[in-house]
N, C-alpha and C. Protein backbone atom coordinates (compact mmCIF):
# COMPACT_ATOMS: atom_id res chain seq x y z
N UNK A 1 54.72 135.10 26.75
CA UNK A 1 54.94 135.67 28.07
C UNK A 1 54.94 137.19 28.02
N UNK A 2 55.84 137.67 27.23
CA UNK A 2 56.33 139.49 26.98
C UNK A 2 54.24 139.83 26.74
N UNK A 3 53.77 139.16 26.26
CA UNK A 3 52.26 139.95 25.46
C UNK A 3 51.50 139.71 26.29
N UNK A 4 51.79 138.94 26.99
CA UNK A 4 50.37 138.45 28.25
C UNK A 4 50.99 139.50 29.14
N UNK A 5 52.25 140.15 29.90
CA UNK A 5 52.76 140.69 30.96
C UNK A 5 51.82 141.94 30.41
N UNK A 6 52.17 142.84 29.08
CA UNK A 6 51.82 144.08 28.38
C UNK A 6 50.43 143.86 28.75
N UNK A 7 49.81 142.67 28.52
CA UNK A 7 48.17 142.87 28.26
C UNK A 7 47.55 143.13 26.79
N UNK A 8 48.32 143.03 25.77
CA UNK A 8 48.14 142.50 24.43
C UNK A 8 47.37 141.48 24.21
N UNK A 9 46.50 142.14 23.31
CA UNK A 9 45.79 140.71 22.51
C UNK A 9 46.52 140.10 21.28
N UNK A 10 46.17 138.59 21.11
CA UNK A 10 47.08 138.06 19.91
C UNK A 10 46.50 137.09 19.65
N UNK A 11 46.41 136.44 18.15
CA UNK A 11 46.09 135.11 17.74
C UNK A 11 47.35 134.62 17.44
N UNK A 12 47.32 133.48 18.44
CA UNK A 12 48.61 132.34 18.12
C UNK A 12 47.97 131.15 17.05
N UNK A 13 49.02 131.69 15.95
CA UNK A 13 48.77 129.58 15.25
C UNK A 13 49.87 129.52 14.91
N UNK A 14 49.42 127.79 15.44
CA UNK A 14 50.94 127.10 15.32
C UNK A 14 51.11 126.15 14.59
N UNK A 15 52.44 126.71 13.71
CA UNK A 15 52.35 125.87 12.71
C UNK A 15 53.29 124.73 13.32
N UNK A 16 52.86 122.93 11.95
CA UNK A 16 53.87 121.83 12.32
C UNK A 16 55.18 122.33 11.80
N UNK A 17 55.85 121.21 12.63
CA UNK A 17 57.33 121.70 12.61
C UNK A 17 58.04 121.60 11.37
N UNK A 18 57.38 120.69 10.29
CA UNK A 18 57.88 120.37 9.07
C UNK A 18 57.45 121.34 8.24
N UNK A 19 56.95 122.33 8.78
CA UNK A 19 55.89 123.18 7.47
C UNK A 19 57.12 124.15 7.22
N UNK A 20 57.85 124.12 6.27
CA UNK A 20 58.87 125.30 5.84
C UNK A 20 58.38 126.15 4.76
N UNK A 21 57.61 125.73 3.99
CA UNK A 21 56.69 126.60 3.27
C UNK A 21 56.30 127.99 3.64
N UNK A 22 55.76 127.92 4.97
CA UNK A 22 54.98 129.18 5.49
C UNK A 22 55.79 130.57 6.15
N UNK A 23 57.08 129.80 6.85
CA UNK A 23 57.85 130.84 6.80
C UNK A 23 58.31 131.39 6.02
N UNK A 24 59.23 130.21 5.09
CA UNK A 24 59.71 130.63 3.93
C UNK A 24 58.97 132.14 2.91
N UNK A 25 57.90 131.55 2.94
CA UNK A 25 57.09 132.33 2.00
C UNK A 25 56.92 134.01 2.77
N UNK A 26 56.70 133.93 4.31
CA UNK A 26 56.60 135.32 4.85
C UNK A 26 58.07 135.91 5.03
N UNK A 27 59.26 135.43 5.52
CA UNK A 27 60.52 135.61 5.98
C UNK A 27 61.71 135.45 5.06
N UNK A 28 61.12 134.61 4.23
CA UNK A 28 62.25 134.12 3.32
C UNK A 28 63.87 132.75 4.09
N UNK A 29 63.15 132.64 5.16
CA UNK A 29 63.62 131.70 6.14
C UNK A 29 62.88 130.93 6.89
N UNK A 30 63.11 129.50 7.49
CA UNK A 30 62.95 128.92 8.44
C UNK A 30 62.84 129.54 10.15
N UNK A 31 62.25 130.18 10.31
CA UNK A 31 62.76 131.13 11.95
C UNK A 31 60.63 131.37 12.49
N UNK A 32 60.80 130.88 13.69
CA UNK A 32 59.91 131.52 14.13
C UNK A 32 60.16 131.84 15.83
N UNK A 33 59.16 132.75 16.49
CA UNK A 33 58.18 133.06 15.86
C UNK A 33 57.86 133.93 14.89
N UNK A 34 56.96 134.50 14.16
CA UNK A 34 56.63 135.02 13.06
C UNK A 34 55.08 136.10 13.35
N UNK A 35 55.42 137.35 14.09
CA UNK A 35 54.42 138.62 13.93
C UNK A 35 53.84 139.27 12.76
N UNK A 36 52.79 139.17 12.92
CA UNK A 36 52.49 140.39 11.87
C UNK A 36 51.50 141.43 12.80
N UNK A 37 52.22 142.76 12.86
CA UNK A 37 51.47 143.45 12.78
C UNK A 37 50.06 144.23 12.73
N UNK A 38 49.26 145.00 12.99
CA UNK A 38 48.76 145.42 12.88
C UNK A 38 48.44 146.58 11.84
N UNK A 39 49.72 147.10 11.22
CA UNK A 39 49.89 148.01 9.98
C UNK A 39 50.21 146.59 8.93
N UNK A 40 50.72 145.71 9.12
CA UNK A 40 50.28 144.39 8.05
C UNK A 40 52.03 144.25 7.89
N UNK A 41 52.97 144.59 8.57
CA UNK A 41 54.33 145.05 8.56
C UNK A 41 54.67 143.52 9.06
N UNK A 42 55.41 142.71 9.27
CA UNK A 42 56.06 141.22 10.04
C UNK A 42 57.59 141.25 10.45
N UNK A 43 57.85 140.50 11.60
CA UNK A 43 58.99 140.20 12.06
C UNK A 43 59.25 138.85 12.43
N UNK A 44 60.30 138.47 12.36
CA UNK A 44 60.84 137.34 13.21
C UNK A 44 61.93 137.24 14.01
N UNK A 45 62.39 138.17 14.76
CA UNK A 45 63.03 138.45 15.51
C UNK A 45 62.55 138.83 16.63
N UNK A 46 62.57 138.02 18.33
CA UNK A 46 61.98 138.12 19.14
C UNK A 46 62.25 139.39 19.91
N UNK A 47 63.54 139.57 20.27
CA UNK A 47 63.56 140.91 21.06
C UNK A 47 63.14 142.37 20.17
N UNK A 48 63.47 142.33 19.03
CA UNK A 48 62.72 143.20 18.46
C UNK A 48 60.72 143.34 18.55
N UNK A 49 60.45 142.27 18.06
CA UNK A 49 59.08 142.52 18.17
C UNK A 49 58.38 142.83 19.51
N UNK A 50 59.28 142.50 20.63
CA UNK A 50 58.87 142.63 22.15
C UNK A 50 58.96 144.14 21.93
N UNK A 51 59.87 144.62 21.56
CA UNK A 51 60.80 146.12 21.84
C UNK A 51 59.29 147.28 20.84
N UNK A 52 59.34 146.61 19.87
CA UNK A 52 58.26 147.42 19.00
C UNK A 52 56.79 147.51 19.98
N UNK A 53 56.42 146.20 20.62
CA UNK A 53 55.11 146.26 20.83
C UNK A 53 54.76 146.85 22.91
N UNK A 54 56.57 146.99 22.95
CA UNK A 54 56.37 147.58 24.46
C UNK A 54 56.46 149.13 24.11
N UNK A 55 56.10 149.93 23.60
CA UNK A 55 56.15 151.41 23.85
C UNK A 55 56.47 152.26 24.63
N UNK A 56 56.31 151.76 25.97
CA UNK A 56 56.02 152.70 27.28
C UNK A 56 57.25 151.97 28.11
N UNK A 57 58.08 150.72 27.46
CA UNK A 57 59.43 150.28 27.94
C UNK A 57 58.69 150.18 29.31
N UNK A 58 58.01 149.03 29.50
CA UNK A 58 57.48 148.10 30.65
C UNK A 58 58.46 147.34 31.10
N UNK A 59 58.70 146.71 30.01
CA UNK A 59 59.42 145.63 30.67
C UNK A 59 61.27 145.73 30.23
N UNK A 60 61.57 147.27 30.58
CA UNK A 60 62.81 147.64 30.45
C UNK A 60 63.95 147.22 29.85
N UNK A 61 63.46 148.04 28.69
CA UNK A 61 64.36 147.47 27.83
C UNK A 61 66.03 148.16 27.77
N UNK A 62 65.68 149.29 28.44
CA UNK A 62 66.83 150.08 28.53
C UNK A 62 68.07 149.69 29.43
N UNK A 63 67.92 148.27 30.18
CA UNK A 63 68.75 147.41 31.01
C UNK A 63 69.25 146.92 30.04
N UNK A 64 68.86 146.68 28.76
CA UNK A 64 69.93 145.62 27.74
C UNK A 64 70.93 146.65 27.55
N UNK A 65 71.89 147.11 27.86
CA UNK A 65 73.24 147.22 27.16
C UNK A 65 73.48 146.54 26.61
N UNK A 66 74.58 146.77 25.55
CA UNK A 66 75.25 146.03 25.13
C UNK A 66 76.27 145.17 25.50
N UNK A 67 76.69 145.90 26.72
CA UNK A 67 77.56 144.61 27.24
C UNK A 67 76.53 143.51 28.02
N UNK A 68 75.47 144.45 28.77
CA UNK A 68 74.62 143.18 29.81
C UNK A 68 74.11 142.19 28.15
N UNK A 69 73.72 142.48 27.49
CA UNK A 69 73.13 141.56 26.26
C UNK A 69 74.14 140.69 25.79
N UNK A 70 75.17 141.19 25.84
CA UNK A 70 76.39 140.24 25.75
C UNK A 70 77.06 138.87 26.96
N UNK A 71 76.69 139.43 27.96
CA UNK A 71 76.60 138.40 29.50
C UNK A 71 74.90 137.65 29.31
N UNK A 72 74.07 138.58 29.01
CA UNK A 72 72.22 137.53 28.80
C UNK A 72 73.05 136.76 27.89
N UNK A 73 73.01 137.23 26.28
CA UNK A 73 73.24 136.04 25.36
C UNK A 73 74.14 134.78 25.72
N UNK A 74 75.07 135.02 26.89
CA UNK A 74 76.30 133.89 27.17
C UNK A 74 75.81 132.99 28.06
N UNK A 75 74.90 133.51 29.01
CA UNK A 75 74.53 132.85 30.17
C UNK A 75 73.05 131.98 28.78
N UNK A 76 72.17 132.77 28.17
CA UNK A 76 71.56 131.91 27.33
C UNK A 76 71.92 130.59 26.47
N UNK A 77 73.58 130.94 25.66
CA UNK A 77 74.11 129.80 25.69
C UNK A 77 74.45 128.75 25.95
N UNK A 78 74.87 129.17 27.13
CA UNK A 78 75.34 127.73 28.10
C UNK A 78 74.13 126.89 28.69
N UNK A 79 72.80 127.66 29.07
CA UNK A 79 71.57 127.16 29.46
C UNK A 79 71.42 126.30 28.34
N UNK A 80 70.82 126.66 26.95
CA UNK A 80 70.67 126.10 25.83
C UNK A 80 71.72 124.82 25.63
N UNK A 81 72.50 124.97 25.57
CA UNK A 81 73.40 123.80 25.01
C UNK A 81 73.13 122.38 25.96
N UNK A 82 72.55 122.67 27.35
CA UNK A 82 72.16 121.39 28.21
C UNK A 82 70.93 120.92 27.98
N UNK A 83 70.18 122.26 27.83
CA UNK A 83 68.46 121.93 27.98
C UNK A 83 68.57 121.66 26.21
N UNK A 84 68.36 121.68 25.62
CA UNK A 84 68.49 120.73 24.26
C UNK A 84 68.73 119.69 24.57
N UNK A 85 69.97 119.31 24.26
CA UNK A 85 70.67 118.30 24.38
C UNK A 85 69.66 117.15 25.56
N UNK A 86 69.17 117.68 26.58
CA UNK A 86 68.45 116.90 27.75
C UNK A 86 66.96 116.64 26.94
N UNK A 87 66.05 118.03 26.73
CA UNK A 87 64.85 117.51 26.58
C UNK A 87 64.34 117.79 25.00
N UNK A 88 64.94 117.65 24.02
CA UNK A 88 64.94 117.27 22.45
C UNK A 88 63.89 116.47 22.43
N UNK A 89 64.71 115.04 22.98
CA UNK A 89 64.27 113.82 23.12
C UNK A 89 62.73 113.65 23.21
N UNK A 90 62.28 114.57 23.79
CA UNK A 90 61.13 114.48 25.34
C UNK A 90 60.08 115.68 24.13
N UNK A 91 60.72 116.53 23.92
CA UNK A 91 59.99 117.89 23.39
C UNK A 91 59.14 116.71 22.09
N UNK A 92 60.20 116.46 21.24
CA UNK A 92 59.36 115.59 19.89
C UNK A 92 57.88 115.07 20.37
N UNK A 93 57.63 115.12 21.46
CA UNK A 93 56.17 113.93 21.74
C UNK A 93 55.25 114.93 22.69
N UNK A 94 55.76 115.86 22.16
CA UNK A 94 54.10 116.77 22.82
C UNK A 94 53.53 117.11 22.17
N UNK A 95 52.25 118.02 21.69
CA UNK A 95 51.39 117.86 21.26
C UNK A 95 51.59 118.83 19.80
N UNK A 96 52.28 119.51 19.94
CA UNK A 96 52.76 120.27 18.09
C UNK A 96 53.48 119.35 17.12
N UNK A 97 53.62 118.12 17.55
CA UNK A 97 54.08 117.18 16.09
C UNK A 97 53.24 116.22 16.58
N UNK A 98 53.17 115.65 15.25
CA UNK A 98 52.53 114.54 14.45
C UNK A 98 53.67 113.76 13.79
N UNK A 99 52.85 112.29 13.44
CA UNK A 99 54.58 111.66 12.71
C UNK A 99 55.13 112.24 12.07
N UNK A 100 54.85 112.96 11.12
CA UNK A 100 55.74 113.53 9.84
C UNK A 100 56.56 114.28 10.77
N UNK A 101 55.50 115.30 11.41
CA UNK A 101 56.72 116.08 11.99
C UNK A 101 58.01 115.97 12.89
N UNK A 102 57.66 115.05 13.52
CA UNK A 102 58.33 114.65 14.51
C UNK A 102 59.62 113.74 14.06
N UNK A 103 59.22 112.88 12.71
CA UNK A 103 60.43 112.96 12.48
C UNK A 103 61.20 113.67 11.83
N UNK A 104 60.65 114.78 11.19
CA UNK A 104 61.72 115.72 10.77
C UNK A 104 61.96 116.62 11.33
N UNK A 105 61.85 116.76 12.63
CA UNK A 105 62.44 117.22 13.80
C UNK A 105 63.43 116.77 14.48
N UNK A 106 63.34 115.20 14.28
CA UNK A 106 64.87 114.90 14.99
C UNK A 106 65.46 114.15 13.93
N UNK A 107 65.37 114.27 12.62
CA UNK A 107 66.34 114.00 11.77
C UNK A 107 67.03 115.49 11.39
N UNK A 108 66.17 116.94 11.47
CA UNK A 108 67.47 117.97 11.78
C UNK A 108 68.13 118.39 12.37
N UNK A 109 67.57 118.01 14.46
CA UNK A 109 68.37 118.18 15.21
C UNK A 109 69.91 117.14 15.80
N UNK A 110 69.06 116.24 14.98
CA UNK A 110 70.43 115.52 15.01
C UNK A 110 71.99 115.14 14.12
N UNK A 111 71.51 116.00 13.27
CA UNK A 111 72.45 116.49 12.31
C UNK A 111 73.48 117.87 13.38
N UNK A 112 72.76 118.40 13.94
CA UNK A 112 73.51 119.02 14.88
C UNK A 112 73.97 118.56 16.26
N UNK A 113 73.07 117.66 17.14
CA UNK A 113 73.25 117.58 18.46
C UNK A 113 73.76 115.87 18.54
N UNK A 114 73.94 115.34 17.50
CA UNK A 114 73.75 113.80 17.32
C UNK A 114 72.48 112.76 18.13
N UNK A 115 72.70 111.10 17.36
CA UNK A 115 71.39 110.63 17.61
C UNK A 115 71.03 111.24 19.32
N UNK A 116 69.74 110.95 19.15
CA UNK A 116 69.13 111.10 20.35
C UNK A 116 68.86 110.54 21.19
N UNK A 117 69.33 108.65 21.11
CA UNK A 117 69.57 108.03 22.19
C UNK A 117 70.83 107.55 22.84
N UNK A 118 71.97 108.69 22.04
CA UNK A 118 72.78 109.03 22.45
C UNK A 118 72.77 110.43 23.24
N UNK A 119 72.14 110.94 23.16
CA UNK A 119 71.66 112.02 24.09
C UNK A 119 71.10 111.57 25.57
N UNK A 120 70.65 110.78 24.90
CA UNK A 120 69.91 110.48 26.50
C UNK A 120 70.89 109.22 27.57
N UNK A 121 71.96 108.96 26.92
CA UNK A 121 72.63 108.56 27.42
C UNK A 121 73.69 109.11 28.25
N UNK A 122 74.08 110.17 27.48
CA UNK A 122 75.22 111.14 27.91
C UNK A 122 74.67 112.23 28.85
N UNK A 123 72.98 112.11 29.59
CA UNK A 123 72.20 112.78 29.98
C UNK A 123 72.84 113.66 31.51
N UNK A 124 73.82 112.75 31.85
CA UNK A 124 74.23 113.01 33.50
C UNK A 124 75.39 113.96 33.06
N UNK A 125 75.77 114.22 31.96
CA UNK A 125 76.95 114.65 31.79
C UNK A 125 76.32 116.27 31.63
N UNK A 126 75.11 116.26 30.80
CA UNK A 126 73.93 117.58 30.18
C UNK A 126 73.78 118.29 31.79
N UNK A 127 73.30 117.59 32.72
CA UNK A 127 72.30 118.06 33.91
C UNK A 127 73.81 118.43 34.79
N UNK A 128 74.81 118.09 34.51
CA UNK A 128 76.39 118.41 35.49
C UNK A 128 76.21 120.01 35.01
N UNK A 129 76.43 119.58 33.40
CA UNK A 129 76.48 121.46 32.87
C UNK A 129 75.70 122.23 32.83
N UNK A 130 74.10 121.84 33.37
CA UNK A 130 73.17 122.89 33.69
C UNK A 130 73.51 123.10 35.23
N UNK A 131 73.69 121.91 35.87
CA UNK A 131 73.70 122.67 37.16
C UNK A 131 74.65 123.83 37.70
N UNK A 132 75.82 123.89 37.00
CA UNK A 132 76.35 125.36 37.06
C UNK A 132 76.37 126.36 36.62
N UNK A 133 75.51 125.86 35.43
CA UNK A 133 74.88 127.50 35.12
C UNK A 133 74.10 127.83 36.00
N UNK A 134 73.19 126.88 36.45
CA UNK A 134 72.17 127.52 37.23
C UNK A 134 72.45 127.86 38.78
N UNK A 135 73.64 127.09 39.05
CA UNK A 135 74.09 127.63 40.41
C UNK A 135 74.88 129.20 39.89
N UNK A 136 75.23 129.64 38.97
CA UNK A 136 75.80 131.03 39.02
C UNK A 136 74.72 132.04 38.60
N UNK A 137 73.44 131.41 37.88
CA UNK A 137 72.14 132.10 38.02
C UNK A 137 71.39 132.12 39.11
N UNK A 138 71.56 131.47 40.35
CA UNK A 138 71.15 131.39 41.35
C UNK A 138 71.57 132.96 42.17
N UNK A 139 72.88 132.93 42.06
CA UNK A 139 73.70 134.21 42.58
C UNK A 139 73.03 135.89 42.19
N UNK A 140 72.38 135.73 40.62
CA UNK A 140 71.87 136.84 40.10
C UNK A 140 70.54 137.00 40.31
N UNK A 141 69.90 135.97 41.27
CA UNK A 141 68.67 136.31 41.76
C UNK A 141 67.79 136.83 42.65
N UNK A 142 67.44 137.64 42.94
CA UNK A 142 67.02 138.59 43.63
C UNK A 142 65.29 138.11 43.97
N UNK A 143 64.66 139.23 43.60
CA UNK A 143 63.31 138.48 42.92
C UNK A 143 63.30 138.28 41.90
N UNK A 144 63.87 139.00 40.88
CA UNK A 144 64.23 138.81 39.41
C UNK A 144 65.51 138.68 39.53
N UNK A 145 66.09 138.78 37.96
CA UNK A 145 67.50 138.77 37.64
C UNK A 145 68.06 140.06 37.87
N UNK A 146 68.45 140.65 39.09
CA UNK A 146 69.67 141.26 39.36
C UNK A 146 68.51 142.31 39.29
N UNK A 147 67.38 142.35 40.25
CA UNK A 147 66.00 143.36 40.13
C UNK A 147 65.32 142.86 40.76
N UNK A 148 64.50 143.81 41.55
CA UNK A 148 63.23 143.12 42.58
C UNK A 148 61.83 143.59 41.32
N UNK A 149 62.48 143.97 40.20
CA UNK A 149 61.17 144.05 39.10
C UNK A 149 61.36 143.39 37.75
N UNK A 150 60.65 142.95 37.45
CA UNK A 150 60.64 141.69 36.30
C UNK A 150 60.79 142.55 34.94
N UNK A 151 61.56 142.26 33.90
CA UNK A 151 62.40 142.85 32.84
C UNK A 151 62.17 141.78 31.72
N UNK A 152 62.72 142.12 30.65
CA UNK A 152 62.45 141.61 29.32
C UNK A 152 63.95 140.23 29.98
N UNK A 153 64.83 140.72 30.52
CA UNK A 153 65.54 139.65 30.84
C UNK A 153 65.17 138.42 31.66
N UNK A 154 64.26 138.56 32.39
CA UNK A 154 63.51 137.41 33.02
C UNK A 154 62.71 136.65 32.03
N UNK A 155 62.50 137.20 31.05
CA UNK A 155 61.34 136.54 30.23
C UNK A 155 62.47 136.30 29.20
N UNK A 156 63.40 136.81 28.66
CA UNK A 156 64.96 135.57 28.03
C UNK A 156 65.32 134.35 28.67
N UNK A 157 65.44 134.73 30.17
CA UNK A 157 66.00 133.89 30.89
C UNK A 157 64.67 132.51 30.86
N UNK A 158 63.61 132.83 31.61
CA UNK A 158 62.46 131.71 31.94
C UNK A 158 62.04 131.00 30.21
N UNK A 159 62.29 131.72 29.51
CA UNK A 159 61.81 130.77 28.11
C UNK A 159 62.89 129.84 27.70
N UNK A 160 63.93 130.11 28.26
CA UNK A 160 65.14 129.10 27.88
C UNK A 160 65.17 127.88 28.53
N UNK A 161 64.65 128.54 30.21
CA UNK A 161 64.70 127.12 31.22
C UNK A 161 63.22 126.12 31.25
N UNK A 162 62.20 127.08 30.63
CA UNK A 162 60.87 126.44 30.72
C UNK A 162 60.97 125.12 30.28
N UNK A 163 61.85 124.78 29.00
CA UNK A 163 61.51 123.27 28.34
C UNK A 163 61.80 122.37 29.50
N UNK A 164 62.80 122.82 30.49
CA UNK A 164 62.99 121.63 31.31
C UNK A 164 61.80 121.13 32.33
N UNK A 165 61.09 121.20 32.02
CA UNK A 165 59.67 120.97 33.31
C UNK A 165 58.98 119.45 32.66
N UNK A 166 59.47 119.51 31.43
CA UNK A 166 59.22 118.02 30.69
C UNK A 166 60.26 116.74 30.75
N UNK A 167 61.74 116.84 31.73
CA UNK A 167 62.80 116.29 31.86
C UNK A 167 62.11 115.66 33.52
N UNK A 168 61.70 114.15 33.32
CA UNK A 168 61.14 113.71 34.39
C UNK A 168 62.04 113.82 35.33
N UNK A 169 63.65 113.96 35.24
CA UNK A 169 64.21 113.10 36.53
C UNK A 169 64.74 114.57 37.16
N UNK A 170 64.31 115.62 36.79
CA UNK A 170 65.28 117.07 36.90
C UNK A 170 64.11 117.63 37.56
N UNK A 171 64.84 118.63 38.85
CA UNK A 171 64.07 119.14 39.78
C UNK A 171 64.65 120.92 40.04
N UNK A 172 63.92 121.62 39.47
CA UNK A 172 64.89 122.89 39.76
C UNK A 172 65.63 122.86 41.39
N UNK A 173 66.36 123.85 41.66
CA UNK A 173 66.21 123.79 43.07
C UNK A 173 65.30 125.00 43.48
N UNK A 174 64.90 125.16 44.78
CA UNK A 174 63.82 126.03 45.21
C UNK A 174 63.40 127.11 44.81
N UNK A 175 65.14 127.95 44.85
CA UNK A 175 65.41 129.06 44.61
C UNK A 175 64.97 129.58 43.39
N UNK A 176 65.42 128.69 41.73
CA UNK A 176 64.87 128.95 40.63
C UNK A 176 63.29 128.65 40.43
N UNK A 177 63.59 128.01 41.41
CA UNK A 177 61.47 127.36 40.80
C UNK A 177 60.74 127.97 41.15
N UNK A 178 60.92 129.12 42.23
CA UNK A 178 60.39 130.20 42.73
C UNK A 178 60.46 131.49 41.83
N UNK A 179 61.58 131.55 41.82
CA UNK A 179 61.72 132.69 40.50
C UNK A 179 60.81 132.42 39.00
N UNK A 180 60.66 131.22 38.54
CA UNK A 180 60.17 130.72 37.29
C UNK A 180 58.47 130.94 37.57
N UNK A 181 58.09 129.74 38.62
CA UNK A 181 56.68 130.50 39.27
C UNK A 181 56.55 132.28 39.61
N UNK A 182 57.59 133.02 39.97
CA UNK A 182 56.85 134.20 39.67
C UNK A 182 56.94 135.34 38.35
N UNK A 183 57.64 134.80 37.40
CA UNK A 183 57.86 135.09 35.85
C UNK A 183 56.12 134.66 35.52
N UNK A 184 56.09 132.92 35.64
CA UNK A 184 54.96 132.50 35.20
C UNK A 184 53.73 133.03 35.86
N UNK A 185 53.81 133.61 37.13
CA UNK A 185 52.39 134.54 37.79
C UNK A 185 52.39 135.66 36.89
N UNK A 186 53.71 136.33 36.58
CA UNK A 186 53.63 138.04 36.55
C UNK A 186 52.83 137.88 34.42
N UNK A 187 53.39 137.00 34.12
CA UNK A 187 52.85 136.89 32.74
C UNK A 187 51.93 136.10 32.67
N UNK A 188 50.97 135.72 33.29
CA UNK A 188 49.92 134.55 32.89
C UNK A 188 50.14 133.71 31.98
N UNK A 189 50.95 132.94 32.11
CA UNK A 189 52.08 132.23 31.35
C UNK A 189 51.16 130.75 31.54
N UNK A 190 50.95 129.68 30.60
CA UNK A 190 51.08 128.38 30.73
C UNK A 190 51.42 127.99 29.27
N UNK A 191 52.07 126.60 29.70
CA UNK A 191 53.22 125.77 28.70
C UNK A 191 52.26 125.60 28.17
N UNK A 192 52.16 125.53 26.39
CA UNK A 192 51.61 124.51 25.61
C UNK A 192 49.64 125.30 25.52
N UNK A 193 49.41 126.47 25.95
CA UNK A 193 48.05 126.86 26.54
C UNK A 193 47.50 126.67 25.04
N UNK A 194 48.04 127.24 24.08
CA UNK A 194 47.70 127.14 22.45
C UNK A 194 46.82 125.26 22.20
N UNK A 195 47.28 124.38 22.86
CA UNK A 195 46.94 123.16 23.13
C UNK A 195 45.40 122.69 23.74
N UNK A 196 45.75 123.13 25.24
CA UNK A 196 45.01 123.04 26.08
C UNK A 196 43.96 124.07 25.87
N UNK A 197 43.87 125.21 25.42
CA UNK A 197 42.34 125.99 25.67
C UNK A 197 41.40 125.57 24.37
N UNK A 198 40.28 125.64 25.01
CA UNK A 198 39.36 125.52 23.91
C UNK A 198 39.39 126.23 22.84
């Protein structure tokens, strides 16, 4: 999203989810995504590599305080802990795993989040605790988040909520799905495009 808004060119490959080799070997960790550069330099840290490759602070970076980064990261939390927990389940069967991978994708997330058809059971309890996050993100919406101009925080915020568009029974309400459609206009954004383009 951040490289399509800039107008950056980039080759995406994506590796399977079981491949720990490849990070390992560039990062010395499991973490992606994974930049390299143009001076041949690499990162894996997302707001950094946004921050390096915006120069001209487009997409304002100078709104992260430290305290607002401290309210993003909390409100990111609480989003995260539902949308996991909801579409885990659902994510395993799209088109970046294969068997291997897929099951060692939810034999590590479930070491953290437990089984996963226990997840999908406890599902009404997940979508209770998104819906108030998202009703108090509702409040911070403007055209953007707390801005009638789109920020590196809209593009925190919309990559957290995007997985849910694969949760059949979940419907944003207007208000966010409007906001998400115009994140996804302002960045020429589509799910999964690494997939779908020739």
């Amino acid at each position: 999203m951040a490289f399509n808004y800039l107008n950056l060119p980039f080759e995406s490959i994506v590796l399977p989810y079981d491949d720990e080799a490849t990070p390992i070997k560039l990062m010395g960790k499991k973490m992606l995504p994974i930049v390299e550069f143009a001076d041949g330099s690499l990162s894996n840290e997302s707001l950094d590599i946004i921050k390096k490759m915006d120069s001209a602070n487009t997409l304002s970076f100078n709104l992260l305080t430290e305290e607002r980064l401290t309210q993003v990261n909390e409100l990111l939390s609480k989003i995260g802990k539902d949308v996991h927990c909801l579409c885990m389940p659902y994510w395993m069967w799209t088109p970046e795993f294969n068997e291997k991978s897929r099951k060692y994708f939810q034999t590590k997330k479930e070491v953290k989040r437990g089984p996963f058809n226990k997840l999908i059971l406890d599902k009404e309890t997940y979508l209770k605790g998104l819906e108030v996050t998202l009703s108090a993100l509702e409040s911070k919406i403007t055209t953007f988040y707390e801005s009638e101009e789109i920020s590196i925080i809209d593009i925190m915020i919309a990559s957290h909520l995007w997985g849910m568009f694969i949760f059949p029974e979940f419907q944003f309400s207007n208000k966010i799905f409007d906001y998400l459609q115009r994140i996804k206009k302002e960045c020429n954004f589509e799910y999964h495009i690494d997939f779908w383009k020739d």
